[in-house]
C-alpha atoms as a PDB file:
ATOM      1  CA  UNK A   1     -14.171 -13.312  -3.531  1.00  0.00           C
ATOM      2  CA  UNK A   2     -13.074 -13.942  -7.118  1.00  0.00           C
ATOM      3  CA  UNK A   3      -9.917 -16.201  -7.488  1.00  0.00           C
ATOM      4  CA  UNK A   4      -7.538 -16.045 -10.737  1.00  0.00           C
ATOM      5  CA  UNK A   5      -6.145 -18.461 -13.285  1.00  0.00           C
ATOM      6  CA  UNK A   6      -2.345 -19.214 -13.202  1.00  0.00           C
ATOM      7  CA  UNK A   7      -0.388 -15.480 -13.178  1.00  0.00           C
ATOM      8  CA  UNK A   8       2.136 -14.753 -14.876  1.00  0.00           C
ATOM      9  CA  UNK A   9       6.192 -15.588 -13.775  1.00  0.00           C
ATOM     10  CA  UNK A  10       9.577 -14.051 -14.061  1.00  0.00           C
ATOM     11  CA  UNK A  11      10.754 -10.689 -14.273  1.00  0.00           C
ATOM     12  CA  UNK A  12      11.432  -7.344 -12.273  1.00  0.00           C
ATOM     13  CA  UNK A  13       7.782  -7.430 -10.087  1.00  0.00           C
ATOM     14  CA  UNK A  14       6.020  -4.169  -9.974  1.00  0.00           C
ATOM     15  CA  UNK A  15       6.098  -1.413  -7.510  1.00  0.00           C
ATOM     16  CA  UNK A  16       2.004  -0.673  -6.289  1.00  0.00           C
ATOM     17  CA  UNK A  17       0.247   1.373  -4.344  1.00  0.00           C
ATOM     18  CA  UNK A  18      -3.503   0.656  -3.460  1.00  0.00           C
ATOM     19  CA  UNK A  19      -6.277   2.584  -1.449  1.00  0.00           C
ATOM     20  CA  UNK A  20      -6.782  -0.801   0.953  1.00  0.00           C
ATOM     21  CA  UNK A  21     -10.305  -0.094   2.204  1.00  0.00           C
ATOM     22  CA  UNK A  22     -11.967  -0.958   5.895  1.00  0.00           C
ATOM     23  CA  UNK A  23     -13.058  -4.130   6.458  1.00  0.00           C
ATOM     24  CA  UNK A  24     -16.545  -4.435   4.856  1.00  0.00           C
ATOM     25  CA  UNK A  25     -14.519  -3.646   1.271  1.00  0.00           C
ATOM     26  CA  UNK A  26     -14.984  -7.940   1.062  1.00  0.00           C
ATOM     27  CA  UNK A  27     -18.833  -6.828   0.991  1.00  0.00           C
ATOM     28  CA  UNK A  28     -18.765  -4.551  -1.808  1.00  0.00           C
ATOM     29  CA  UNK A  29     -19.529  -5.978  -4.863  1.00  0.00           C
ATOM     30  CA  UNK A  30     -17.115  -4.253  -7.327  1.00  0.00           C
ATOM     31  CA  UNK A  31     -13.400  -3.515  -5.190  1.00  0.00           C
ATOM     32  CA  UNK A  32     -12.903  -7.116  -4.368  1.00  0.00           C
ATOM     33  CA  UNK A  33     -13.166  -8.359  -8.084  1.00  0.00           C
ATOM     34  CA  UNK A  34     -10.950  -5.344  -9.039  1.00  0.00           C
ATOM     35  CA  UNK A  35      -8.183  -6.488  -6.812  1.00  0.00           C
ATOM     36  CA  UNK A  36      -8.209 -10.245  -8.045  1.00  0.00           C
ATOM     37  CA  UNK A  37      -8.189  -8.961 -11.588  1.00  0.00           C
ATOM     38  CA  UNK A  38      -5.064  -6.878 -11.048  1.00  0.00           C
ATOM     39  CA  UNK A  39      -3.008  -9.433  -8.553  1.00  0.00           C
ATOM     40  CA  UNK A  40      -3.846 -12.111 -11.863  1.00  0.00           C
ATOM     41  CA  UNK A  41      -2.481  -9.778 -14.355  1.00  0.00           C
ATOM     42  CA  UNK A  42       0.895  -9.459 -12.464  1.00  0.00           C
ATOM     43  CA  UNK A  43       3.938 -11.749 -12.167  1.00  0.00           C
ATOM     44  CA  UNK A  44       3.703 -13.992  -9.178  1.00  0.00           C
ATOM     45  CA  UNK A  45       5.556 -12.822  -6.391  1.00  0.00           C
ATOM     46  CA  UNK A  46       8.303 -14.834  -4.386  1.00  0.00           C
ATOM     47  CA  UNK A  47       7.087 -12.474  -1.469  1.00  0.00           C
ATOM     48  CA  UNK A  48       5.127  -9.004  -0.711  1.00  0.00           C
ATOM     49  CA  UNK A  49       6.620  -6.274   1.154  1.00  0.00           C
ATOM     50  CA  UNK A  50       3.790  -3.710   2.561  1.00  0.00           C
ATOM     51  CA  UNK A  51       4.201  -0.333   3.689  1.00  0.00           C
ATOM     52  CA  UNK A  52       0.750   0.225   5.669  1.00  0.00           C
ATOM     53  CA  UNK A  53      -0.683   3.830   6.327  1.00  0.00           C
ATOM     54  CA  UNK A  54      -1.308   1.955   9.834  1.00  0.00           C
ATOM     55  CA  UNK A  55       1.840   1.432  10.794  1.00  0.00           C
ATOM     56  CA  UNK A  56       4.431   4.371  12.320  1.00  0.00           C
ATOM     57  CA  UNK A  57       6.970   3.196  14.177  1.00  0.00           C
ATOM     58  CA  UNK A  58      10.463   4.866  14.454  1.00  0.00           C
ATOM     59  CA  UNK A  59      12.632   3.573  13.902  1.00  0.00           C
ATOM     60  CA  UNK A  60      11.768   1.544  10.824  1.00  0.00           C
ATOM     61  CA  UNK A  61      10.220  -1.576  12.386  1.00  0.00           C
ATOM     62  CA  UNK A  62      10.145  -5.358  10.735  1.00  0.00           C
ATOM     63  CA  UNK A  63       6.634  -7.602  11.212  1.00  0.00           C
ATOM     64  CA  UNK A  64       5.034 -10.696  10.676  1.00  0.00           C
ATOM     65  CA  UNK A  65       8.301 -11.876   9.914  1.00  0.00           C
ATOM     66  CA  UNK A  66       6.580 -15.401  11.145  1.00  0.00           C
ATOM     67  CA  UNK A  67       2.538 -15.932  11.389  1.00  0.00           C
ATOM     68  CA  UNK A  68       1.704 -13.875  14.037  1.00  0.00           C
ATOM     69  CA  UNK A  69      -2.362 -13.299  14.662  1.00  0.00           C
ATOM     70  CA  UNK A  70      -3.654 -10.470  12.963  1.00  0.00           C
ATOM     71  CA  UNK A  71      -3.692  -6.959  14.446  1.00  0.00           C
ATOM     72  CA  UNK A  72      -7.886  -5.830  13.931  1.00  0.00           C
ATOM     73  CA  UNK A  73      -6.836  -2.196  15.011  1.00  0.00           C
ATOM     74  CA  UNK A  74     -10.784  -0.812  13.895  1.00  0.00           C
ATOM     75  CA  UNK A  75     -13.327   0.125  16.592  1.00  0.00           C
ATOM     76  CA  UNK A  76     -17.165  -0.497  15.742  1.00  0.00           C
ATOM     77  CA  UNK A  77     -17.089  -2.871  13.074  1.00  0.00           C
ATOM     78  CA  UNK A  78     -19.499  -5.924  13.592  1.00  0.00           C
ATOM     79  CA  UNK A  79     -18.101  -9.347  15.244  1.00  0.00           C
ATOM     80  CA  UNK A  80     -17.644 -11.319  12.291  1.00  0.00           C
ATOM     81  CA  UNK A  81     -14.692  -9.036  11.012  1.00  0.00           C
ATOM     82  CA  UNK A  82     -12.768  -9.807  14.219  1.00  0.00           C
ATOM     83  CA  UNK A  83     -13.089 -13.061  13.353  1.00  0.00           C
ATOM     84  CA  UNK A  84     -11.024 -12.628   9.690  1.00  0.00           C
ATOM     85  CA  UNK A  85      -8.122 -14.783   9.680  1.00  0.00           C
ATOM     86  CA  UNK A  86      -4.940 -14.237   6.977  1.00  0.00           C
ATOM     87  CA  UNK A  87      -2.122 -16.539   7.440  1.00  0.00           C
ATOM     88  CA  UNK A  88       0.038 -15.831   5.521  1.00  0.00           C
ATOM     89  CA  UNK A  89       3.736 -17.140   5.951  1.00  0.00           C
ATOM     90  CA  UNK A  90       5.726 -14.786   7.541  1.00  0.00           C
ATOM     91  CA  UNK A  91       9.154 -13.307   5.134  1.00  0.00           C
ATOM     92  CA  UNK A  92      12.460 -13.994   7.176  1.00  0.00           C
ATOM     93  CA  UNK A  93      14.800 -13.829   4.619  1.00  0.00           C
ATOM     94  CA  UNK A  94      12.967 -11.336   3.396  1.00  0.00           C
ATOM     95  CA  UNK A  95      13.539  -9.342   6.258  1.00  0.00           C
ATOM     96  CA  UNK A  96      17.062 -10.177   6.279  1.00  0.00           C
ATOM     97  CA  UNK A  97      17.518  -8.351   2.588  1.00  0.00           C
ATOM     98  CA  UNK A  98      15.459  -5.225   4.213  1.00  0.00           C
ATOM     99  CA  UNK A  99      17.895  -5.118   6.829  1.00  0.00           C
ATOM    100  CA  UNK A 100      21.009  -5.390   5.013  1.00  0.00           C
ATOM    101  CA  UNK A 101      19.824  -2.903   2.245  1.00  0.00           C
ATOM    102  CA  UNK A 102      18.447   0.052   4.765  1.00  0.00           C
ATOM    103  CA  UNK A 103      21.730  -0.312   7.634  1.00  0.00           C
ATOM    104  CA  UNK A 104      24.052  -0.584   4.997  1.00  0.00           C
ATOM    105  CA  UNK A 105      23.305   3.486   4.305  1.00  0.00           C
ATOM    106  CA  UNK A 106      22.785   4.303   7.972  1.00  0.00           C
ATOM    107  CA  UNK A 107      19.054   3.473   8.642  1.00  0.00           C
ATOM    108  CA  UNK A 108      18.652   1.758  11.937  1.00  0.00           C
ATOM    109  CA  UNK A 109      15.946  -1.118  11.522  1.00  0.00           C
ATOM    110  CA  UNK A 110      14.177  -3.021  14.425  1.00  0.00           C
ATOM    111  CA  UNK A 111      12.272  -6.186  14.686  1.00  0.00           C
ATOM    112  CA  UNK A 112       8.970  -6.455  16.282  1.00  0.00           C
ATOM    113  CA  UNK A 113       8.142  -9.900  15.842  1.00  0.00           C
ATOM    114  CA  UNK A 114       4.960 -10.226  17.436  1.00  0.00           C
ATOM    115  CA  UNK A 115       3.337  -7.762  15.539  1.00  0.00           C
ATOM    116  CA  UNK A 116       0.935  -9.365  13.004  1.00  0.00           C
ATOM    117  CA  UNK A 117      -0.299  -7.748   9.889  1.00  0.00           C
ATOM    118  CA  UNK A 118      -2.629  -4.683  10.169  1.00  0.00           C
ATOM    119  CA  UNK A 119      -6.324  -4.069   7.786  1.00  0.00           C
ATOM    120  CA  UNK A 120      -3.781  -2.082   5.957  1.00  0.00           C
ATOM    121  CA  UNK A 121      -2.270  -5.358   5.215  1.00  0.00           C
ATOM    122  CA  UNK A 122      -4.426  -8.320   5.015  1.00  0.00           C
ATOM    123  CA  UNK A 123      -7.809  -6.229   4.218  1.00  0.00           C
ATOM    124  CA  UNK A 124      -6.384  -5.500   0.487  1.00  0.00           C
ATOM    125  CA  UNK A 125      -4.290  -9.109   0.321  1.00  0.00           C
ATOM    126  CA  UNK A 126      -7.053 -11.348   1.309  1.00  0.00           C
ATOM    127  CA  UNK A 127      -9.118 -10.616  -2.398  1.00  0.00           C
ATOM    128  CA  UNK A 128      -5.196 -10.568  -4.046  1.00  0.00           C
ATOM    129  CA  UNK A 129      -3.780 -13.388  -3.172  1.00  0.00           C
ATOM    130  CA  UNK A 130      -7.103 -15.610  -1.295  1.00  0.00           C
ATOM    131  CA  UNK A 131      -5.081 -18.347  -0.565  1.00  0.00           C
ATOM    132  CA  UNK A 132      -2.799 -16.857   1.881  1.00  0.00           C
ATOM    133  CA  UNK A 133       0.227 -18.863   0.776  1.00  0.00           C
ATOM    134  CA  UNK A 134       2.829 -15.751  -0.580  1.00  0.00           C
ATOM    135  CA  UNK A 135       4.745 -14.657   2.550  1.00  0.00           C
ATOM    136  CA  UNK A 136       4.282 -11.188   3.713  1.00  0.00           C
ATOM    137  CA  UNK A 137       6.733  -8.777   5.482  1.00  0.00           C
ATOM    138  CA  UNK A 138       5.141  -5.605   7.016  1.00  0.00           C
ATOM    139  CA  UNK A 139       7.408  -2.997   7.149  1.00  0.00           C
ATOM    140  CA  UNK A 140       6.663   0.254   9.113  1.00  0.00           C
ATOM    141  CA  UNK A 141       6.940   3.911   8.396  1.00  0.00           C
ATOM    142  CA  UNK A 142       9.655   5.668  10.461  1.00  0.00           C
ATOM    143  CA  UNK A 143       8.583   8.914   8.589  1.00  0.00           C
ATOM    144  CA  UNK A 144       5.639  10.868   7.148  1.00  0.00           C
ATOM    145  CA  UNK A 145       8.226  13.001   5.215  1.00  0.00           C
ATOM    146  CA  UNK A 146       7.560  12.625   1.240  1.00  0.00           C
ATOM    147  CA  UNK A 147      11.135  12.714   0.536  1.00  0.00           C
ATOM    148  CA  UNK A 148      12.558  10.405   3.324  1.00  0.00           C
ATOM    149  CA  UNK A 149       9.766   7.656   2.344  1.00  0.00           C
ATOM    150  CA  UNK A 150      11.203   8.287  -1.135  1.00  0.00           C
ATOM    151  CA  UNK A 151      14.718   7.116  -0.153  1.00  0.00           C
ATOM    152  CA  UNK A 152      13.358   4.362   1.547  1.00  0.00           C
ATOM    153  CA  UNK A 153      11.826   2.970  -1.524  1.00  0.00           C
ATOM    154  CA  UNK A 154      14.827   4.182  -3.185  1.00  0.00           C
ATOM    155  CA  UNK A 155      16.877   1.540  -0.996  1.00  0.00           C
ATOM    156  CA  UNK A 156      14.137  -1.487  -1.057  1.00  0.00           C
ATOM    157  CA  UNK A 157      14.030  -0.962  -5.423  1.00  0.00           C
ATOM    158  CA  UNK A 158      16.459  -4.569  -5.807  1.00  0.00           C
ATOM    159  CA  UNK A 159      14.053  -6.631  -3.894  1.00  0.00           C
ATOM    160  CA  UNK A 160      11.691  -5.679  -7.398  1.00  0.00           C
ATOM    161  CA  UNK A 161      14.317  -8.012  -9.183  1.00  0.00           C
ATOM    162  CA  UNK A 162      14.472 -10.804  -6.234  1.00  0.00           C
ATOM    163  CA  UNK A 163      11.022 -11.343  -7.088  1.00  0.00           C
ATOM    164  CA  UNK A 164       9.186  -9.226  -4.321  1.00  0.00           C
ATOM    165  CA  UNK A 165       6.567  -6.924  -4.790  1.00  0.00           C
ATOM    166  CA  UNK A 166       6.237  -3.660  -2.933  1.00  0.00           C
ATOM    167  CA  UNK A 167       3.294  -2.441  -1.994  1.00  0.00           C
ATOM    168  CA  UNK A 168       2.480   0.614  -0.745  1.00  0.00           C
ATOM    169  CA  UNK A 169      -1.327   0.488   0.820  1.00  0.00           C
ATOM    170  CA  UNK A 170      -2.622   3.679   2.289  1.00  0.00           C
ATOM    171  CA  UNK A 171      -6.067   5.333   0.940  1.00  0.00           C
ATOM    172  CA  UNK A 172      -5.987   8.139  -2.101  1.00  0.00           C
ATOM    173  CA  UNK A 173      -8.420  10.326   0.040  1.00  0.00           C
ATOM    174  CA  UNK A 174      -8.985  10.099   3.444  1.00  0.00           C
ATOM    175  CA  UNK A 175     -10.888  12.054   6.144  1.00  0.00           C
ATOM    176  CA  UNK A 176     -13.636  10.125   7.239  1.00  0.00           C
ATOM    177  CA  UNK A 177     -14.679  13.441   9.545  1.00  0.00           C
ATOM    178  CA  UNK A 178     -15.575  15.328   6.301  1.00  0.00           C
ATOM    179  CA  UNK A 179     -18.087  12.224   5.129  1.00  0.00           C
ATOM    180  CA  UNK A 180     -20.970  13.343   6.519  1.00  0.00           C
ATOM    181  CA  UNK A 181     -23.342  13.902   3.508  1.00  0.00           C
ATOM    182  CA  UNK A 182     -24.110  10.826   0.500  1.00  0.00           C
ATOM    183  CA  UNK A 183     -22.309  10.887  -2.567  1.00  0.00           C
ATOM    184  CA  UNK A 184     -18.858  11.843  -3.602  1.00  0.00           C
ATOM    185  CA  UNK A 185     -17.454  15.576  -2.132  1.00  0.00           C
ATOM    186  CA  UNK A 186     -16.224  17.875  -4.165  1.00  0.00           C
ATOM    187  CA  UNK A 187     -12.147  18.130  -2.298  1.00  0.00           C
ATOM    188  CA  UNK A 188     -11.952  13.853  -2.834  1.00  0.00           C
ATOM    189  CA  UNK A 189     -13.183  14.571  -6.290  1.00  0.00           C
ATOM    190  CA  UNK A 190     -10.711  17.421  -7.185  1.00  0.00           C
ATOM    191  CA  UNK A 191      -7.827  15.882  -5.330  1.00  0.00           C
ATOM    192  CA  UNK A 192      -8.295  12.515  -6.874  1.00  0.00           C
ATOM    193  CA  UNK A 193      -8.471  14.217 -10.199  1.00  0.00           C
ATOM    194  CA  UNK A 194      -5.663  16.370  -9.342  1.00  0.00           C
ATOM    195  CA  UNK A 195      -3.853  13.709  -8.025  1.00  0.00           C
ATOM    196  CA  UNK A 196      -4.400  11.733 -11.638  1.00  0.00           C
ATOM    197  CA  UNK A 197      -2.850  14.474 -13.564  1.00  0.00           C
ATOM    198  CA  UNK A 198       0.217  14.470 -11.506  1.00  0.00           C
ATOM    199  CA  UNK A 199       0.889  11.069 -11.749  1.00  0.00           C
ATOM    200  CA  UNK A 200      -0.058  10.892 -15.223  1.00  0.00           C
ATOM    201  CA  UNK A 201       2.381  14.076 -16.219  1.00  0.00           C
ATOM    202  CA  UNK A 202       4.962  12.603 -13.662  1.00  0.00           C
ATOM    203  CA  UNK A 203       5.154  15.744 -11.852  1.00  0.00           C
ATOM    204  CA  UNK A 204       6.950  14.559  -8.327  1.00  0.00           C
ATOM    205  CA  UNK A 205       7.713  17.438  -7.131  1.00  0.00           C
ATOM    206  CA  UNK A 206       3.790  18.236  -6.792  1.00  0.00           C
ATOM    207  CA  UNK A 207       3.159  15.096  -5.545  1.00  0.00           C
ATOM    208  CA  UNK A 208       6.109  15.994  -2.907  1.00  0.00           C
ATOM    209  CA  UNK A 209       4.236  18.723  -2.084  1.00  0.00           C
ATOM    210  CA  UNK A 210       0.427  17.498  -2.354  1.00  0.00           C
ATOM    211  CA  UNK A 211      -0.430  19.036   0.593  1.00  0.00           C
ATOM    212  CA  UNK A 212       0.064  22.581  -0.605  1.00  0.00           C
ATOM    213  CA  UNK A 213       0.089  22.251  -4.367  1.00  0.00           C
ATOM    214  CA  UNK A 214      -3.226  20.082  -4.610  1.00  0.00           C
ATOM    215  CA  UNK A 215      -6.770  21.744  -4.474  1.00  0.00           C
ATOM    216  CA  UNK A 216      -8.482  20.457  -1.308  1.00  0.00           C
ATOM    217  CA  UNK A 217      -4.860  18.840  -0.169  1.00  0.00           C
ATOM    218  CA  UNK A 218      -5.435  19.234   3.646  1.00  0.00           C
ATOM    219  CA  UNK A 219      -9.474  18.476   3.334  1.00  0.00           C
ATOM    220  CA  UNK A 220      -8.468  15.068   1.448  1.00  0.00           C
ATOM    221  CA  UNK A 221      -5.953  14.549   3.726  1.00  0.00           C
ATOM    222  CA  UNK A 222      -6.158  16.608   7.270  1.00  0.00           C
ATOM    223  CA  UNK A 223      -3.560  13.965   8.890  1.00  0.00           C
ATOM    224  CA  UNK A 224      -0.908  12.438   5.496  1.00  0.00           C
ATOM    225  CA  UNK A 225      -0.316   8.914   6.466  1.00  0.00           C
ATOM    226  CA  UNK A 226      -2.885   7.312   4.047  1.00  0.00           C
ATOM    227  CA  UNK A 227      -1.235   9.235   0.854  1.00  0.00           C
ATOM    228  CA  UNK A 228       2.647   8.754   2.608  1.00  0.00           C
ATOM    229  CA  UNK A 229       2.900   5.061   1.276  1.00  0.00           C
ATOM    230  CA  UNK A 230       2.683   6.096  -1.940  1.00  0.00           C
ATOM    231  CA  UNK A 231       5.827   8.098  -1.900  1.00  0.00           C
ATOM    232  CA  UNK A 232       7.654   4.189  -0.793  1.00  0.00           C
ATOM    233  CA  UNK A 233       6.167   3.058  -4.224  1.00  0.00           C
ATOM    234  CA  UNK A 234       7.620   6.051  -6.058  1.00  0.00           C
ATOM    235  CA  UNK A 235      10.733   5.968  -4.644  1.00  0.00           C
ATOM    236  CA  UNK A 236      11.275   2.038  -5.557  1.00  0.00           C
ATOM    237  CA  UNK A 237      10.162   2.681  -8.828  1.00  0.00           C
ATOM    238  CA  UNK A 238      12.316   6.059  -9.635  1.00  0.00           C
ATOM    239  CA  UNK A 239      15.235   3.925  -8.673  1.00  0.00           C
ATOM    240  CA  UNK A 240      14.349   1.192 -11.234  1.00  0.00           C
ATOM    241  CA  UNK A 241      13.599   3.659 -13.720  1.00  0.00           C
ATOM    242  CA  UNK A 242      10.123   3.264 -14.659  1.00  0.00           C
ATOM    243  CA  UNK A 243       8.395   6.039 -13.010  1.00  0.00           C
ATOM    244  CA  UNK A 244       6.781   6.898 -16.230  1.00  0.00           C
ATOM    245  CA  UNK A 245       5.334   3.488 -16.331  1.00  0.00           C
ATOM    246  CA  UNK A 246       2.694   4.512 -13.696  1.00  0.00           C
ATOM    247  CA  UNK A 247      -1.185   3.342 -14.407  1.00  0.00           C
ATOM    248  CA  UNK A 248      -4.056   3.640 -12.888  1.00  0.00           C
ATOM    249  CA  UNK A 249      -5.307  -0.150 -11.872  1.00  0.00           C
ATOM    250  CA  UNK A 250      -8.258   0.587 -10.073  1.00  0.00           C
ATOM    251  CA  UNK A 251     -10.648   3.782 -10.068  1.00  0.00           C
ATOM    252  CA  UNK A 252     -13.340   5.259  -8.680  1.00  0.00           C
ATOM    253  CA  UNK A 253     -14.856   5.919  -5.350  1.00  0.00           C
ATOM    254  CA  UNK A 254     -15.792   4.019  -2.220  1.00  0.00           C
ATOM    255  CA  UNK A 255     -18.005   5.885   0.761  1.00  0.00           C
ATOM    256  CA  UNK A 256     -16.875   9.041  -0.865  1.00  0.00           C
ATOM    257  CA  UNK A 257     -12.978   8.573  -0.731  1.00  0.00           C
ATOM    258  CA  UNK A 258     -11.246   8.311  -3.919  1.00  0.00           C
ATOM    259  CA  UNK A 259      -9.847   4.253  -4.431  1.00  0.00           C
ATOM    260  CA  UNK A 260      -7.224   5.246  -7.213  1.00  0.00           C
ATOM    261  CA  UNK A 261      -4.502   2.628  -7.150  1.00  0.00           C
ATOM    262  CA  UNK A 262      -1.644   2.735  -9.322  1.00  0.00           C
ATOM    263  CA  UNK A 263       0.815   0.401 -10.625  1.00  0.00           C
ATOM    264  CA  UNK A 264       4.914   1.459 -11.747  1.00  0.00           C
ATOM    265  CA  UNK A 265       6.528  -1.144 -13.875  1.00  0.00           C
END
């Protein structure tokens, strides 16, 4: 696990979204460094907010507003990964801004404060931010619709310029039933690829409609909640107005699914 030197402060945070990984991603000896690097190149957050592809709950549901244990929802994984501890300080005011921004228009929000963060979560923030000492909110997705997870970030986009970062964590390709040979397959290959131009090019409406306008869109992703995060990030970075800001952070492949993360702003 590779810490950072002193990030940088101030300023409008970023708007991310990350492929988070299973639980052995601490193992691998690439990811983990890639995700220190790019927490130490960003502004240090008051606070993360974290839209999980492991979380739908309708409707929108608030977590870990207080340390809560961890939720290890994974099936087969060896002992010592149930035994990974994150805690983070839990986000009530936080939570309190959420809340006023999303009922203000309508959107009725819940609390489910026993819920502790998900891998989603504390998989990707554990080689970010080691220390555990930025609160966290988990917030869940009410939704798989592209355009409805759009508004949403739409709503959450002045929390960038309280000093929270958003953070969309879901998985660029995913459908672990089509990994059954070595290597990288061709549909997480295309669609990552694919995927890449369109964010590149800004073209949201293809993104909107990935399933359908990508090549491979419902091999790469058979059931959408590990690309639906992303469309959080979009949306709170449309409403700031630097959707054409997007990078790529982090590249390549993991197990054959595509580990593109991207930062707005």
């Amino acid at each position: 696990m590779t810490t950072s030197s002193a990030p940088r402060t101030g300023g409008r945070l970023p708007a991310l979204y990350l492929s988070h990984g299973a639980p052995p991603l601490a193992d691998d000896p690439v990811w983990p460094g890639e995700l220190a690097a790019w927490s130490a190149s960003l502004p240090r957050p008051k606070a993360v907010l974290v839209v999980s592809a492991h979380w739908e709950e309708a409707p929108l549901a608030l977590a870990a507003t207080a340390t809560v244990p961890l939720v290890y929802d994974f099936w087969g994984f060896p002992e010592r990964y149930y035994q990974v501890r994150y805690a983070a300080p839990g986000a009530p005011e936080l939570a309190e801004s959420v809340r006023k921004l999303l009922r203000a228009p309508g959107t009725p929000v819940q609390d489910v404060p026993d819920r502790g963060l998900d891998h989603g979560a504390y998989v990707p923030l554990a080689e970010m931010y080691p220390d555990a000492d930025v609160p966290v909110l988990q917030v869940s997705m009410p939704t798989l619709d592209p355009q409805r997870l759009m508004e949403i970030g739409r709503r959450l986009a002045p929390l960038r310029d309280e000093g929270v970062l958003i953070l969309g964590s879901g998985f660029f390709t995913h459908n672990l039933a089509a990994l059954r040979h070595a290597g990288v397959p061709a549909w997480s290959a295309e669609f990552d690829d694919w995927g890449r131009r369109a964010l590149d090019s800004g073209d949201v409406d293809a993104l909107l409609d990935f399933a359908h306008a990508a090549p491979a869109g419902q091999l790469a992703h058979p059931r959408t909640e590990h690309f639906a995060p992303l469309f959080v990030t979009m949306g709170a970075a449309e409403a700031a107005g630097d959707l054409d800001t997007q990078r790529s952070a982090i590249e390549g492949f993991w197990m054959g699914l595509a580990k593109r993360s991207v930062q707005f702003g």
